[in-house]
Every structure is written in structure tokens, then in C-alpha cells.
Protein backbone atom coordinates (compact mmCIF):
# COMPACT_ATOMS: atom_id res chain seq x y z
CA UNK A 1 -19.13 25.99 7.47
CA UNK A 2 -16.53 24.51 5.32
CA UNK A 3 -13.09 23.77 6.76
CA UNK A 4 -11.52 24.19 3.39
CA UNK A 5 -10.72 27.54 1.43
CA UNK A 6 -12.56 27.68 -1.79
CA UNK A 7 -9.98 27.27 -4.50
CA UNK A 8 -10.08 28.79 -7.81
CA UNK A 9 -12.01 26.58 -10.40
CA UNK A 10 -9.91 27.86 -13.45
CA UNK A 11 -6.35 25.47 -13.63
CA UNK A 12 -4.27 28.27 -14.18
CA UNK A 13 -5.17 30.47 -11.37
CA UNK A 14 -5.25 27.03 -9.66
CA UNK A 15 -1.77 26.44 -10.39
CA UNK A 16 -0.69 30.13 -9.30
CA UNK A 17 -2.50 29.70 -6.05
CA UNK A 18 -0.93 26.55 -5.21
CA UNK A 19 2.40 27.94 -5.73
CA UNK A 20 1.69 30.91 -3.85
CA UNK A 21 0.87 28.94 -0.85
CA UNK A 22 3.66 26.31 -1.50
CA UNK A 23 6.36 29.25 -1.23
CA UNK A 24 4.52 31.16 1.56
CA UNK A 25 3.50 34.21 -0.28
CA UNK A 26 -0.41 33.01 0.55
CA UNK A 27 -1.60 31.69 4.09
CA UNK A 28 -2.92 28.17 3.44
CA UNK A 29 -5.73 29.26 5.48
CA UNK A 30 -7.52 32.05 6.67
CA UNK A 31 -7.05 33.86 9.56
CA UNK A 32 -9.28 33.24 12.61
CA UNK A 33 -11.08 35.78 14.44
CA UNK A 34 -8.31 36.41 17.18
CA UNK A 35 -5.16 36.44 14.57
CA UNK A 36 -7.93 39.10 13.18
CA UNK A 37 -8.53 40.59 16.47
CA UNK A 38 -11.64 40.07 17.13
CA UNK A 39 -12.74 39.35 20.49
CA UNK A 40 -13.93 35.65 20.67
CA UNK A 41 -17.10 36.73 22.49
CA UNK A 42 -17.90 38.74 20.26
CA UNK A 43 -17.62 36.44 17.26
CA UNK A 44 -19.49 33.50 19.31
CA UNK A 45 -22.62 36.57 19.81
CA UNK A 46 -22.89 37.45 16.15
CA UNK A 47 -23.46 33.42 15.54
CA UNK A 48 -26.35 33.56 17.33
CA UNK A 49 -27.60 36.53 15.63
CA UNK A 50 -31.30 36.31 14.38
CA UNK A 51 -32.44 33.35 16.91
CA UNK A 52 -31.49 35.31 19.67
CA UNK A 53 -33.12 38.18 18.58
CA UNK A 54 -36.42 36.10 17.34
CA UNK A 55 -36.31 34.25 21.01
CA UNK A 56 -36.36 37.86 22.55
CA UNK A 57 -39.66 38.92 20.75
CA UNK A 58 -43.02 38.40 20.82
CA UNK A 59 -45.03 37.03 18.88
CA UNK A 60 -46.79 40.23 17.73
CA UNK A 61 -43.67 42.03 17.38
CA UNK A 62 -42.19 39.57 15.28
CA UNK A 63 -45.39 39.55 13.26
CA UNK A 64 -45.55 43.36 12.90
CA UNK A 65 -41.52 42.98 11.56
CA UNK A 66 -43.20 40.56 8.87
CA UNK A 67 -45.62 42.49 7.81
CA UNK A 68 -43.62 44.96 7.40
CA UNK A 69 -41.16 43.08 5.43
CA UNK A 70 -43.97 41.76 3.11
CA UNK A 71 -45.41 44.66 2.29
CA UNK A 72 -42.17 46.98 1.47
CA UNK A 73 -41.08 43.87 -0.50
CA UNK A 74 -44.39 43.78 -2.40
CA UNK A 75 -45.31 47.05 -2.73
CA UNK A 76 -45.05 48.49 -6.29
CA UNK A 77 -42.24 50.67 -7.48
């Protein structure tokens, strides 16, 4: 992920953000999961997210999930 906050490419709303932070009406940063409250475990589970779940199936099950995938994306309207 990147460390930075995505700024505004146009230079005036550049220049509106950058005073905004520089006078503390905008966090320089974001907040992180626990100023969010969010529990930490929680946050460090949902990274794992789809390679934990593919690790728990089976190779047919995860097939059958593709299939099923590919066909309801193929299938005409």
C-alpha cells in the first residue's frame, strides 16, 4: 500500500488542501484502524481474505466456484 495520501492532481484544490492541513482543519494522514476502532485482529484477518479462504478449499470446490463464476459472467443477457 502506499504510505502517502493521494493528493489532488488539480493546483488549486492542491493549494486548498495544503492549507487545510497546514492550519489543522485536515489530518495529514488518515486514521488507522484503532483511532477508527477497529479491532486490530480483525483488520490483520480481512488481509488475509481470499488466500485463506482458497487454502481452506479443495480443489473441486474451488473449481465448482469457477465454474460458476465463468458461466454467470458469460452467460448472455
Amino acid at each position: 500500500m502506499n504510505s502517502r495520501p493521494k493528493r489532488p492532481r488539480d493546483p488549486n484544490q492542491l493549494a486548498k488542501a495544503i492549507i487545510d492541513i497546514a492550519t489543522g482543519q485536515k489530518p495529514d494522514r488518515d486514521p488507522t484502524p484503532e483511532e477508527q476502532g477497529k479491532d486490530p485482529a480483525a483488520v490483520a484477518m480481512g488481509r488475509k481474505g481470499g488466500k485463506a479462504r482458497a487454502d481452506a478449499l479443495s480443489a473441486s470446490e474451488r473449481r465448482e466456484i469457477a465454474l460458476k463464476g465463468a458461466s454467470s459472467r458469460w452467460k448472455k443477457p
